[in-house]
Protein backbone atom coordinates (compact mmCIF):
# COMPACT_ATOMS: atom_id res chain seq x y z
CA UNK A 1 0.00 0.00 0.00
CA UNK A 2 1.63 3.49 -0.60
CA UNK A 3 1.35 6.39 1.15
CA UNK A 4 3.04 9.82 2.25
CA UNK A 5 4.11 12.11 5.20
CA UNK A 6 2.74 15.50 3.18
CA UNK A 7 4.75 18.43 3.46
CA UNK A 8 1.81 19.60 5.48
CA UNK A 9 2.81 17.27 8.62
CA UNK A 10 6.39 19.19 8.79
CA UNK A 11 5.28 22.62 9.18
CA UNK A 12 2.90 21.22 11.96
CA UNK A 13 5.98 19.41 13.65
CA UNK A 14 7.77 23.71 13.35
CA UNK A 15 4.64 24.49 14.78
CA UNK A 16 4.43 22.61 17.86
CA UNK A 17 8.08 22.93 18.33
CA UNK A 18 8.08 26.69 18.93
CA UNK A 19 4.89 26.32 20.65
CA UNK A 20 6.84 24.33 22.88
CA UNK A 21 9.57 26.27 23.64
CA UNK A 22 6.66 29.36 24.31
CA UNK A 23 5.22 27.44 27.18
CA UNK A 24 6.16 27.73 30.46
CA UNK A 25 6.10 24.09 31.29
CA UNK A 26 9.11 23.23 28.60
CA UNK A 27 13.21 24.11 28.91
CA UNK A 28 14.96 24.20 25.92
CA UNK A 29 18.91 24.96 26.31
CA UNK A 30 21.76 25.84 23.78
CA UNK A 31 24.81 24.34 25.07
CA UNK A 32 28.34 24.27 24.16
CA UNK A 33 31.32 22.01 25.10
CA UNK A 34 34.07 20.31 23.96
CA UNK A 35 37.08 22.20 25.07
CA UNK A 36 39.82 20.04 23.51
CA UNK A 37 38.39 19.08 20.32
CA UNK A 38 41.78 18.51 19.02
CA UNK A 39 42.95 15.92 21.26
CA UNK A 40 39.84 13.36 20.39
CA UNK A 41 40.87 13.89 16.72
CA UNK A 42 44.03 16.01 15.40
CA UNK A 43 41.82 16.69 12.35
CA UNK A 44 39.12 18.22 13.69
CA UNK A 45 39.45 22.00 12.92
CA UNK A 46 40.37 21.58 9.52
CA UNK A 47 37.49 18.35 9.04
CA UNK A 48 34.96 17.73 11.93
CA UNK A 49 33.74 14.72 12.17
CA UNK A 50 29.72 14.40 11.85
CA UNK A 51 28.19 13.66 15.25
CA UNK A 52 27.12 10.27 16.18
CA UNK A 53 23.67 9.60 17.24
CA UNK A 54 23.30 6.72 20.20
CA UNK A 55 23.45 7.08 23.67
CA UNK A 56 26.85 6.32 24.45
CA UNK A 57 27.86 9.74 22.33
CA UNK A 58 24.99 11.48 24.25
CA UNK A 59 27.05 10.36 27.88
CA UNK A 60 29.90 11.92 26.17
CA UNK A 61 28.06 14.95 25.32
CA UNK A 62 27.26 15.35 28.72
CA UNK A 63 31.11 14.76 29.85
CA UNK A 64 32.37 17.69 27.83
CA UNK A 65 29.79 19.87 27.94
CA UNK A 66 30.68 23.89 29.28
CA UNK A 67 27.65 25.60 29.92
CA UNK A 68 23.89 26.08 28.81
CA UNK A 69 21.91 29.24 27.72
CA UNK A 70 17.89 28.93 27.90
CA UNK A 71 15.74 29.42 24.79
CA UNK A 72 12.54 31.60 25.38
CA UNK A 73 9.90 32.41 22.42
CA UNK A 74 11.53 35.02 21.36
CA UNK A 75 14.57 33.29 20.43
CA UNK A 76 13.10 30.77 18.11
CA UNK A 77 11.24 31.74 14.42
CA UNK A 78 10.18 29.82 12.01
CA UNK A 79 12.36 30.28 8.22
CA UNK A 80 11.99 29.97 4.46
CA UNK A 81 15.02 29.67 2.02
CA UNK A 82 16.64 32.58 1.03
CA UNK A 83 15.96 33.59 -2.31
CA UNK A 84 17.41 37.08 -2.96
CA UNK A 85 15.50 38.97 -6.26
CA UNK A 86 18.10 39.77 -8.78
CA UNK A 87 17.77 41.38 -12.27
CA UNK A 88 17.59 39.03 -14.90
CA UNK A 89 16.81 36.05 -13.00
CA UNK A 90 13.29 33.82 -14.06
CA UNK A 91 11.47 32.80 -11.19
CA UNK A 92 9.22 30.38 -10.82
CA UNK A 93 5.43 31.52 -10.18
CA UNK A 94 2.78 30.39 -7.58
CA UNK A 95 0.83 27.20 -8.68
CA UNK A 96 -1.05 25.31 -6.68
CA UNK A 97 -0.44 21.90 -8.42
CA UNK A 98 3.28 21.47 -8.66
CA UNK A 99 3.69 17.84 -8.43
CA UNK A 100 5.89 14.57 -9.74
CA UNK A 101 3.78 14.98 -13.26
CA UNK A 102 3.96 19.02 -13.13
CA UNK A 103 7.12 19.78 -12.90
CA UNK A 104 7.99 23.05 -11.97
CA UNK A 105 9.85 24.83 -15.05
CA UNK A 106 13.08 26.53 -13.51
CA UNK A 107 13.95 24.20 -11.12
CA UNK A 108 12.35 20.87 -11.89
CA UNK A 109 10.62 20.48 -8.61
CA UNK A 110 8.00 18.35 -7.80
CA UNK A 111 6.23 20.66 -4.89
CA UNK A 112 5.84 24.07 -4.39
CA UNK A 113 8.28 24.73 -1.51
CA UNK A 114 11.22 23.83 -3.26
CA UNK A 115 10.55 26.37 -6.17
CA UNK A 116 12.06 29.54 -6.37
CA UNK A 117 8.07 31.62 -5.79
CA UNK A 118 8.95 34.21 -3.86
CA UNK A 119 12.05 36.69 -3.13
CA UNK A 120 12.96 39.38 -0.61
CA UNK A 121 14.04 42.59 -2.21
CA UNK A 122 16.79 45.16 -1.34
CA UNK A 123 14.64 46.45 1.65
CA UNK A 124 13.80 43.18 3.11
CA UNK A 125 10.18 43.24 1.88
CA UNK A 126 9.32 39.75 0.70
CA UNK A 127 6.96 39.27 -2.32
CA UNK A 128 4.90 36.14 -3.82
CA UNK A 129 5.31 35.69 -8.03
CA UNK A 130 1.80 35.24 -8.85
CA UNK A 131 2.91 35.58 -12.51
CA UNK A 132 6.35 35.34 -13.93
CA UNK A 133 5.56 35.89 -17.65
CA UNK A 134 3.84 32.63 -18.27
CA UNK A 135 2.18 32.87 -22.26
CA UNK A 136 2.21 30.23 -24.82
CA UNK A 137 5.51 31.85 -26.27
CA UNK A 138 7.17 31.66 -23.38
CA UNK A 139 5.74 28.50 -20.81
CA UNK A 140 8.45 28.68 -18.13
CA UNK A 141 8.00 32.50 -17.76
CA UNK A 142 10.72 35.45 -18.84
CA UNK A 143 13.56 37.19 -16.57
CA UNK A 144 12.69 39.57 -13.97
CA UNK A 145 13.38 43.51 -14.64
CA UNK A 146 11.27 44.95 -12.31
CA UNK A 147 12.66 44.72 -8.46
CA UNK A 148 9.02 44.70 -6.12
CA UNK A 149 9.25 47.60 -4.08
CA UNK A 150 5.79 48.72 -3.20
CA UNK A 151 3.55 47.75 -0.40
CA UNK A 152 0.32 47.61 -1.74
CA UNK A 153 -1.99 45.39 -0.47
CA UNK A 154 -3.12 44.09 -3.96
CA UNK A 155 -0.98 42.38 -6.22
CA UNK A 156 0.58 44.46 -9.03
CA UNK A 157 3.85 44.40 -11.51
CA UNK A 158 6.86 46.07 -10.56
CA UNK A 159 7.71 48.37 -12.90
CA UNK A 160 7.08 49.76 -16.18
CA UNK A 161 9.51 46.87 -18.29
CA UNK A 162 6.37 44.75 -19.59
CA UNK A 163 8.32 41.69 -17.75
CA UNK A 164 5.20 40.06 -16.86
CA UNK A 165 5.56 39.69 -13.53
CA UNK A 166 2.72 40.16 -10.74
CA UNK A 167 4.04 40.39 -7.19
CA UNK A 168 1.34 39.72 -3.82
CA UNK A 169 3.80 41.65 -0.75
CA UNK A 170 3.31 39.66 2.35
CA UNK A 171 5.60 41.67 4.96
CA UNK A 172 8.66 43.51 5.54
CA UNK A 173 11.16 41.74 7.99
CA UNK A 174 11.57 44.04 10.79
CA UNK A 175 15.70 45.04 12.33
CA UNK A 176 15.67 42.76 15.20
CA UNK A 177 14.72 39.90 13.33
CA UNK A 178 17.31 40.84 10.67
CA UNK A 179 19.72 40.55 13.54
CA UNK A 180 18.97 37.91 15.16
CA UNK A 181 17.65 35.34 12.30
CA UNK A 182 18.38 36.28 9.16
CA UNK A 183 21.46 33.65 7.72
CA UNK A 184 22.93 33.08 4.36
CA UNK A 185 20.47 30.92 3.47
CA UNK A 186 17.36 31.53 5.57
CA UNK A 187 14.99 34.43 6.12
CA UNK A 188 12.81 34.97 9.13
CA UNK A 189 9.17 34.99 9.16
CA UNK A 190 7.11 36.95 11.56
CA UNK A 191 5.49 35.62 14.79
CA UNK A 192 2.32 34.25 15.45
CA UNK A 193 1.20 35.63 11.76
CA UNK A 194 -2.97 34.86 12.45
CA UNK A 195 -2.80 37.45 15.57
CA UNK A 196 0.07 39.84 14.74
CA UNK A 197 -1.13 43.49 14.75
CA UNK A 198 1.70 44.37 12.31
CA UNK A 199 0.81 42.35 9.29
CA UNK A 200 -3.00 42.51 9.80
CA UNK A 201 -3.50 44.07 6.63
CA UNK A 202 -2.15 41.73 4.37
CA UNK A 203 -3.75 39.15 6.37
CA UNK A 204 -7.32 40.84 6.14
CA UNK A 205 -6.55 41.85 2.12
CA UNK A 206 -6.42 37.53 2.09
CA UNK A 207 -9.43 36.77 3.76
CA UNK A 208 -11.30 35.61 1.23
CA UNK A 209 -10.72 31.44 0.81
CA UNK A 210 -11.10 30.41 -3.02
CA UNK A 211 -10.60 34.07 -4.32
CA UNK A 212 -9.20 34.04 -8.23
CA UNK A 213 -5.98 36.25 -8.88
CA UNK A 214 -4.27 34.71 -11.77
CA UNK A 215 -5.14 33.23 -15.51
CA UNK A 216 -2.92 32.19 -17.63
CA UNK A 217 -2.95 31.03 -21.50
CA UNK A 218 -1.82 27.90 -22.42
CA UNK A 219 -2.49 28.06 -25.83
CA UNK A 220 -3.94 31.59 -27.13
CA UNK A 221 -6.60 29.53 -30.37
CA UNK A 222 -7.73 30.79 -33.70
CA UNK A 223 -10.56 31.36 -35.28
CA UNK A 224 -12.11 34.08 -32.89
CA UNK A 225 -12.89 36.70 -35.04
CA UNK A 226 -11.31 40.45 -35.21
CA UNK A 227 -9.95 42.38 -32.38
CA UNK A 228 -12.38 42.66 -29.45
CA UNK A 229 -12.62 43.01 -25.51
CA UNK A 230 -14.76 40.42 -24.24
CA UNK A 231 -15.68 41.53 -20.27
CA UNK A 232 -17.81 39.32 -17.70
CA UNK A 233 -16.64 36.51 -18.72
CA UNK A 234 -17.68 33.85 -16.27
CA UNK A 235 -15.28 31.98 -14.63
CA UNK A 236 -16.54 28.00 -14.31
CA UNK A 237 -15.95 25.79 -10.84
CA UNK A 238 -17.06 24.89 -7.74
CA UNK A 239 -16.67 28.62 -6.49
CA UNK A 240 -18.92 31.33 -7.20
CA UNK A 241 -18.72 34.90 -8.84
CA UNK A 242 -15.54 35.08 -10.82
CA UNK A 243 -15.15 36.97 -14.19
CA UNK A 244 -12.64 37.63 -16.19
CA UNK A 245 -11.58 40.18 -19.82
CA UNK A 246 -10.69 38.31 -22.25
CA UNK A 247 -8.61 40.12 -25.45
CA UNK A 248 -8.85 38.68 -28.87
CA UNK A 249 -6.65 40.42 -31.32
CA UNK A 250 -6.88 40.61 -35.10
CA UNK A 251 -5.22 37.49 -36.07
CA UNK A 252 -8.35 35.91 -34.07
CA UNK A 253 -6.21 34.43 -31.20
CA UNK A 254 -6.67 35.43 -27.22
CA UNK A 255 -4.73 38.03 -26.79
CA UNK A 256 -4.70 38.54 -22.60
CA UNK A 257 -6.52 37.26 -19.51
CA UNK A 258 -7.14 39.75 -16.49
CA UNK A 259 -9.56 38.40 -13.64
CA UNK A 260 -12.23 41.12 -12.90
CA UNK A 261 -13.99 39.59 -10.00
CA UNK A 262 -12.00 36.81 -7.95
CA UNK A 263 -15.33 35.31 -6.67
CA UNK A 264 -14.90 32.74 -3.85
CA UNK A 265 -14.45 29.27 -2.70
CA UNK A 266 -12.48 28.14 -5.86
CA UNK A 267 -10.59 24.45 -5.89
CA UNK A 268 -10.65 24.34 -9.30
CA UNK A 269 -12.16 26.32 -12.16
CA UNK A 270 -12.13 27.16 -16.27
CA UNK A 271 -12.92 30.04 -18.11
CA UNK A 272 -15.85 29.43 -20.42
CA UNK A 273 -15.69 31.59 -23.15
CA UNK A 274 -18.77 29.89 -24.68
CA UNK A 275 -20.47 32.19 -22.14
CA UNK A 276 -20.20 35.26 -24.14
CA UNK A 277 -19.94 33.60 -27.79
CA UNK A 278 -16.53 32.81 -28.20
CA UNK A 279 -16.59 29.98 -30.35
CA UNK A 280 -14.60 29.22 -33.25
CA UNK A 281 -15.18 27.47 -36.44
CA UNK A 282 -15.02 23.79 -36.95
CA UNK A 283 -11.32 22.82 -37.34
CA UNK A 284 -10.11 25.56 -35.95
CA UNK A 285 -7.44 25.45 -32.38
CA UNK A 286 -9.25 26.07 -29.42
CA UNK A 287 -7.63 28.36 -26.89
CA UNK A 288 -6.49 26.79 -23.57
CA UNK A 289 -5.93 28.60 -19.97
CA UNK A 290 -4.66 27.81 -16.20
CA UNK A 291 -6.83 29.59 -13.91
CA UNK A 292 -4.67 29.23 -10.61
CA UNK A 293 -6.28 28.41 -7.33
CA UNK A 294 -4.71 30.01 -4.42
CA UNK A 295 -3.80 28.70 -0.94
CA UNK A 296 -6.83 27.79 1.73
CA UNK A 297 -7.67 31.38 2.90
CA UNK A 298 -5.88 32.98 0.10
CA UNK A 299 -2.43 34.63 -0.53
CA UNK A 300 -1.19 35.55 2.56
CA UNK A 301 -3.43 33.80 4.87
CA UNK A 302 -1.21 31.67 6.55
CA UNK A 303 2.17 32.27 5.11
CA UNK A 304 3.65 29.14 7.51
CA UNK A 305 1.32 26.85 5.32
CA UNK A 306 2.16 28.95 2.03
CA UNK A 307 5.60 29.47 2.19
CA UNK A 308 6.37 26.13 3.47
CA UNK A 309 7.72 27.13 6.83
CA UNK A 310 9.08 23.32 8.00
CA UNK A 311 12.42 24.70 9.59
CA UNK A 312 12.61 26.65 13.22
CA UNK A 313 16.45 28.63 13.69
CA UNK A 314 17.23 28.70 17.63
CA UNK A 315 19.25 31.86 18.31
CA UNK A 316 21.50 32.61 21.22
CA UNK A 317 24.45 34.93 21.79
CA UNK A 318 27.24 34.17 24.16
CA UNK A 319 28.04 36.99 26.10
CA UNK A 320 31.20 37.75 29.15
CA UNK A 321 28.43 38.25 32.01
CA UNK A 322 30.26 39.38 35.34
CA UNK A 323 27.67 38.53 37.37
CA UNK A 324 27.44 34.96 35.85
CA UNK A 325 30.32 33.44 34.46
CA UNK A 326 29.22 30.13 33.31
CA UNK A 327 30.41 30.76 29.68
CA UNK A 328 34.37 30.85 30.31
CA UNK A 329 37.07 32.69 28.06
CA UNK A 330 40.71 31.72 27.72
CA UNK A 331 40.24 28.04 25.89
CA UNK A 332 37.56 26.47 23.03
CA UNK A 333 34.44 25.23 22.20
CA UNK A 334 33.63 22.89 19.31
CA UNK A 335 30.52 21.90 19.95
CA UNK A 336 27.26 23.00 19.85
CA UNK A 337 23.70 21.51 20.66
CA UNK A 338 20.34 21.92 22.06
CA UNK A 339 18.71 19.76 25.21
CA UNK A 340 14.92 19.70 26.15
CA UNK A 341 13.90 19.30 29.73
CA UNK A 342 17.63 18.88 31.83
CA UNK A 343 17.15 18.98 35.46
CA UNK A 344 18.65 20.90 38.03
CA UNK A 345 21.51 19.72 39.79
CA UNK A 346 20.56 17.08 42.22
CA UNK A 347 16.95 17.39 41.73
CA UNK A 348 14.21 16.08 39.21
CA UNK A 349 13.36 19.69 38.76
CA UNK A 350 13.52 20.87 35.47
CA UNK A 351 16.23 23.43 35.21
CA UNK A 352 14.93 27.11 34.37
CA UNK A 353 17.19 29.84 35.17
CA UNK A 354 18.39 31.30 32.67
CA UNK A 355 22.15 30.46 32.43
CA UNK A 356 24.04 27.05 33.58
CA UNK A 357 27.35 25.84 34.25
CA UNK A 358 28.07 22.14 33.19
CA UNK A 359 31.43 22.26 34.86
CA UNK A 360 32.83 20.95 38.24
CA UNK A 361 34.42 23.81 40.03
CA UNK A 362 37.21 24.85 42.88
CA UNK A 363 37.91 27.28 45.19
CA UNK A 364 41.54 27.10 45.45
CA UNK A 365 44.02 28.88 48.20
CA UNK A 366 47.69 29.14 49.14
CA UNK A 367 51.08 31.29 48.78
CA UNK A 368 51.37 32.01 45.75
CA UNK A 369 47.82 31.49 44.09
CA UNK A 370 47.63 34.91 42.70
CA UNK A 371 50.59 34.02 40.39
CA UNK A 372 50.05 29.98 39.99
CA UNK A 373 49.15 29.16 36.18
CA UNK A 374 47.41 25.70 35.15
CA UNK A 375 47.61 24.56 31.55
CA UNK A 376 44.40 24.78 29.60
CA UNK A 377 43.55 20.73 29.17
CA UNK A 378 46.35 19.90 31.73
CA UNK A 379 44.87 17.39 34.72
CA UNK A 380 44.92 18.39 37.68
CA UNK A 381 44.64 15.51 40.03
CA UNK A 382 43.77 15.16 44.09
CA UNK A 383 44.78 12.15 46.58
CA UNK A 384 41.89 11.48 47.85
CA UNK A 385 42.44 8.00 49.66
CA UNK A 386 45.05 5.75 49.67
CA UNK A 387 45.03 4.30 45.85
CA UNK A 388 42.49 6.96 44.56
CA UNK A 389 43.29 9.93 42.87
CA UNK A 390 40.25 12.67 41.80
CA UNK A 391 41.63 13.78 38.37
CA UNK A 392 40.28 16.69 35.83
CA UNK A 393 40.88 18.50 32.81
CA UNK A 394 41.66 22.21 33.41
CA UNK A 395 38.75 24.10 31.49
CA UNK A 396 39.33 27.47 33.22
CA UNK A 397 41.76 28.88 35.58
CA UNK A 398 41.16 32.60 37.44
CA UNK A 399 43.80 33.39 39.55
CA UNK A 400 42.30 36.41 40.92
CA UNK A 401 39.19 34.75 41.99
CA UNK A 402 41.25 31.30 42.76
CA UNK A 403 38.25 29.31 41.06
CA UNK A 404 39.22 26.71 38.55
CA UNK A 405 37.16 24.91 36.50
CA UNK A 406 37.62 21.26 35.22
CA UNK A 407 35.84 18.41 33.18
CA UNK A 408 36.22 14.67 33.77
CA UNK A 409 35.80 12.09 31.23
CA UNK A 410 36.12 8.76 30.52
CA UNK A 411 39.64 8.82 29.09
CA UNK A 412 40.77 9.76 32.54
CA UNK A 413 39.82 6.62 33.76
CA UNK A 414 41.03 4.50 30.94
CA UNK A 415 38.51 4.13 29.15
CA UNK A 416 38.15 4.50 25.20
CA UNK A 417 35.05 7.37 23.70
CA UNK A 418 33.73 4.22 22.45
CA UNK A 419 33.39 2.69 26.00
CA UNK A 420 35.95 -0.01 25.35
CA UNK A 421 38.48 0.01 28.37
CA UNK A 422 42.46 0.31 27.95
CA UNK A 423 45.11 -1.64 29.80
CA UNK A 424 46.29 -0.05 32.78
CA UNK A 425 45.33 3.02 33.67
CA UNK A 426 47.05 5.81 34.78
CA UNK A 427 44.53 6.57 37.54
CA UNK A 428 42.30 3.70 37.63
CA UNK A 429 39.02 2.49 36.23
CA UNK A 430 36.94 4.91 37.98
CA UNK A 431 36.42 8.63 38.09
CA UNK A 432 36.31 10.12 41.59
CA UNK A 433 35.13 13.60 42.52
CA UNK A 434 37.35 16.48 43.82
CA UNK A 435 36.21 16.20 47.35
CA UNK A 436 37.25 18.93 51.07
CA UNK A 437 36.98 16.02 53.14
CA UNK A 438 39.54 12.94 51.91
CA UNK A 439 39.96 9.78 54.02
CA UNK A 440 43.00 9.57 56.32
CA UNK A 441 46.35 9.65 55.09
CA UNK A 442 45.06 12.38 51.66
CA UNK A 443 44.64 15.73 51.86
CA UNK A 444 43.28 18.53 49.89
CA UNK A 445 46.16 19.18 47.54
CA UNK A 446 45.68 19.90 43.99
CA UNK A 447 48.55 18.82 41.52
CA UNK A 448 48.72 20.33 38.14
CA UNK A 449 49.57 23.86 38.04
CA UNK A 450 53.28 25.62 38.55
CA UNK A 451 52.20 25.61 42.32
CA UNK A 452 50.58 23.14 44.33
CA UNK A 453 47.33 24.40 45.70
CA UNK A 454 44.83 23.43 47.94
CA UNK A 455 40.95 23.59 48.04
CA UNK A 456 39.17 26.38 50.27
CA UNK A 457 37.36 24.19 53.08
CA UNK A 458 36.56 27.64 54.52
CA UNK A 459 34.93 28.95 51.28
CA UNK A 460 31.14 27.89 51.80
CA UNK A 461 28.61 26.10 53.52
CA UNK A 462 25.15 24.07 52.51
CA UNK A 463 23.45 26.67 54.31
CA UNK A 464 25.10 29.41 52.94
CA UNK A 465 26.95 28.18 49.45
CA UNK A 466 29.44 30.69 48.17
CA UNK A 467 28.48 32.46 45.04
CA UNK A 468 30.54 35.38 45.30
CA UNK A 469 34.20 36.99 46.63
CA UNK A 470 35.39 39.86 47.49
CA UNK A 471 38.61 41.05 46.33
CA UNK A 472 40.23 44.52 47.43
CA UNK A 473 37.02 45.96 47.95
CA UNK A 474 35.66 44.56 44.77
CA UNK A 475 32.93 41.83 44.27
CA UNK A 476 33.20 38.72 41.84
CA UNK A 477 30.15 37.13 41.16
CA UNK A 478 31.25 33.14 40.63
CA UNK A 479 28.18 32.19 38.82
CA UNK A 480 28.22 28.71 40.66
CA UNK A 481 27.72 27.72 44.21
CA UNK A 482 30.45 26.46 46.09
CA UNK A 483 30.66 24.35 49.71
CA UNK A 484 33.68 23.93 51.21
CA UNK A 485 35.35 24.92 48.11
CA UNK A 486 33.54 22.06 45.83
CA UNK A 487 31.01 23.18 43.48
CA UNK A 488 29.03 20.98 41.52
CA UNK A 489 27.79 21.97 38.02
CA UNK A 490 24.25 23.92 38.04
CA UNK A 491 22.64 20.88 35.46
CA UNK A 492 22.12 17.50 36.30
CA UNK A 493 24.27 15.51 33.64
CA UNK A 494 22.82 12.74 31.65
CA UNK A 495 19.32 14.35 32.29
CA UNK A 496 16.57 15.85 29.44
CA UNK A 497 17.60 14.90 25.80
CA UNK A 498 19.60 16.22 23.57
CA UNK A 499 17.92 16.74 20.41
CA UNK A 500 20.18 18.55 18.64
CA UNK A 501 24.53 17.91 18.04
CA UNK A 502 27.01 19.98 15.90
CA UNK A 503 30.48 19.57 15.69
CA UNK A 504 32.42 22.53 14.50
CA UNK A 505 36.08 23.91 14.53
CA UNK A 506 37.24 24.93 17.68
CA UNK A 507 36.17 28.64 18.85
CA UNK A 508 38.46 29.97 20.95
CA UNK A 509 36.85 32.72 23.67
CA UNK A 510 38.14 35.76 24.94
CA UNK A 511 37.25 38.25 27.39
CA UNK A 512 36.17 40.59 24.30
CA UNK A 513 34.17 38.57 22.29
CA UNK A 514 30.67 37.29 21.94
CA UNK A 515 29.38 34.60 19.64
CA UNK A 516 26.22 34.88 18.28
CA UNK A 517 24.80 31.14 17.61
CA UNK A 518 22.40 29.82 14.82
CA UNK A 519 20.69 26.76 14.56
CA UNK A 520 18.68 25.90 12.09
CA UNK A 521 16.08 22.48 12.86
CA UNK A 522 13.93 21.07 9.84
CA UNK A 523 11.19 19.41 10.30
């Protein structure tokens, strides 16, 4: 038995996906991690490797992951392709029966989304083709002159050129959006079209469901007499109310089709030029015409369902915040992803504030801590018992604030990204936590910087964590809570899912930088 998904079942999925990220009951998350992309792979800035999709790689996406950023509604909006209007360029009209025996003209597609039916212009106003020149002399339609420029609510040409081209404007995209979603290949349509005040006119002008704009001749006839203007000519279908002018010229053949009166609650329709005595001689070539049925509500209804809006781009930018570090500067990032529903540290909560760190942290102290440098990537590594060492990767190091922040994974304990284990170890087959309170005969040492420091036991309590320092009269805001000089990350690993992986070449932060992030989902 065959069947389909319909295109129709995607833009629903883009739908309910920002819909979910509106409501208050869903957390959605950009994340980033990966500090030392180039020791997994030596290749990996110059070819990264596609991401894997199992649950073993999503453990590991957990293990290297930095720090999260929530999504909120107004950091998610649903996109079409790009398709910039250029002089000279033939695009491909509206039709509402593109299919794998109507093959669009320019681009031999076999639906309407993937034909090139609309364009933005120089001022970001985008436009639908509702003609492109279509006429028996010219079936895939001529080059565009005329850029679209105007506003109007009713469809009109361009320009003065005679190109042929009738252009429907749906909206302008607005600066913020520009900013935020616009991409090299995607353009931004507006929120919550059916109730925003801003495009209400176009929407309104399109209220009308079956309503005619567009004729076109297939084949122009003979045998229609001498030039004359036929007006009122009824349009034929299930609607009601459409008329057309119909031009014959003086070889007898139709000369031009103009609708009058769109009528309504059209799915299909002719024009019957038998209506107004239009009938040519016996043996003589009957004319032929396309009368074009427009989308359910009309052009410009619902420009989700016309445009084919089946992709959602997540934005976020990455900004230094003082008063919450959790993004660090000073070493990379190489990967980027998005997780639904992750918990709160420690809890089944779902995590909702607005930034996250994914890191372990420390509050180190000691002569000479001001001055002490750790490696990005080095370990660091703690005695914690007799025969178990607590080891990390360095991720962060402030020496003015003494906090350093590290990342465990599996390679520290011998074990492969795969989850195969290696022969001996270096620090055993299991991965123990930093801790202020080893057993007897450890201490709270850490080894891996030019100094040997130790953790703050005095830094923090679980009645009153410490989130802050104060340094020669100045505050630093840590961004993480710390007891006893531990602090754990802010997310509960291994919890929501991650629905979303890129790998990238490495991104190296600094203090004067931000990093604006695009992600583009299709559906």
């Amino acid at each position: 038995m065959s069947a389909i998904i319909t295109d129709q079942l995607r833009i629903l999925n883009s739908q309910n996906f920002v819909t979910g990220i509106a409501s208050t009951t869903n957390s959605y998350y950009v994340w980033i991690g990966l500090p030392n992309a180039t020791e997994f792979d030596t290749s990996w800035d110059t070819a990264s490797p596609a991401p894997k999709d199992s649950f073993n790689e999503e453990n590991d996406y957990w293990d290297t992951m930095i720090a999260l950023k929530r999504i909120n509604a107004a950091d998610a909006a649903r996109v079409v392709r790009k398709i910039t209007w250029t002089s000279g360029t033939t695009y491909e009209m509206y039709r509402h029966d593109y299919s794998r025996s109507n093959i669009s003209p320019q681009t031999s597609s076999t639906n309407l989304y993937d034909t090139n039916f609309y364009v933005m212009n120089s001022d970001y106003r985008v436009y639908i083709c509702l003609q492109n020149g279509t006429n028996p002399e010219n079936q895939s339609g001529r080059p565009s002159l005329d850029e679209p420029l105007f506003t109007d609510l009713e469809p009109r040409s361009a320009g003065s050129s005679g190109d042929g081209y009738i252009w429907k404007y749906l909206f302008t995209i607005k600066p913020n959006d520009l900013i935020k979603f616009d991409s090299t290949s995607f353009i931004p349509l507006p929120q919550d079209w059916s109730t925003n005040t801003d495009v209400a006119a176009v929407r309104n002008n399109s209220s009308t469901s079956g309503l005619l704009k567009i004729v076109t001749i297939t084949n122009r006839g003979v045998g229609y007499g001498t030039a004359t203007t036929y007006n009122n000519v009824p349009i034929k279908g299930d609607g009601d109310g459409a008329k057309c002018s119909v031009v014959v010229n003086a070889a007898g053949k139709i000369d031009s089709v103009e609708i009058t009166n769109g009528g309504s609650e059209y799915t299909f329709a002719t024009v019957d030029l038998t209506a107004v005595g239009l009938i040519n001689p016996s043996g003589s070539t009957d004319a032929a015409f396309n009368v074009i049925i427009p989308p359910q509500g009309g052009h410009g209804a619902d420009i989700y369902r016309e445009l084919g809006a089946y992709r959602v781009l997540i934005y976020s930018r990455l900004e230094n915040d003082v008063t919450n570090p959790d993004f660090i500067t000073g070493n990379q990032f190489a990967r980027v992803g998005l997780v639904k529903d992750p918990f709160a540290f420690g809890s089944t909560n779902k995590l909702t504030i607005s930034k996250a760190s994914a890191t372990y942290a420390l509050k180190l102290t000691g002569a000479g801590a001001t001055t002490t440098t750790f490696a990005a990537d080095a370990d660091i590594t703690q005695k914690i018992g007799i025969g178990s060492t607590a080891v990390g990767r360095v991720i962060n190091w402030d020496s003015t604030t003494g906090v350093i922040k590290y990342w465990q994974d599996r390679r520290l304990a011998g074990f492969n990204t795969d989850g195969t284990a290696n022969t001996n170890p270096q620090y055993g087959f299991k991965l123990f936590r930093f801790t202020p309170s080893p057993t007897s005969g450890a201490g709270t040492t850490v080894f891996g910087g030019s100094l040997n420091l130790n953790i703050d036991t005095n830094f923090g309590t679980l009645a009153t964590p410490g989130v802050s320092t104060s340094i020669n009269n100045r505050t630093y805001n840590l961004g993480m809570s710390f007891v006893q000089g531990v602090a754990n990350p802010e997310v509960e690993k291994y919890s929501g899912e991650i629905i979303y992986v890129d790998n990238r070449a490495s991104v190296t932060r600094s203090s004067q930088q931000k990093e604006d992030i695009k992600i583009v989902l299709e559906f």
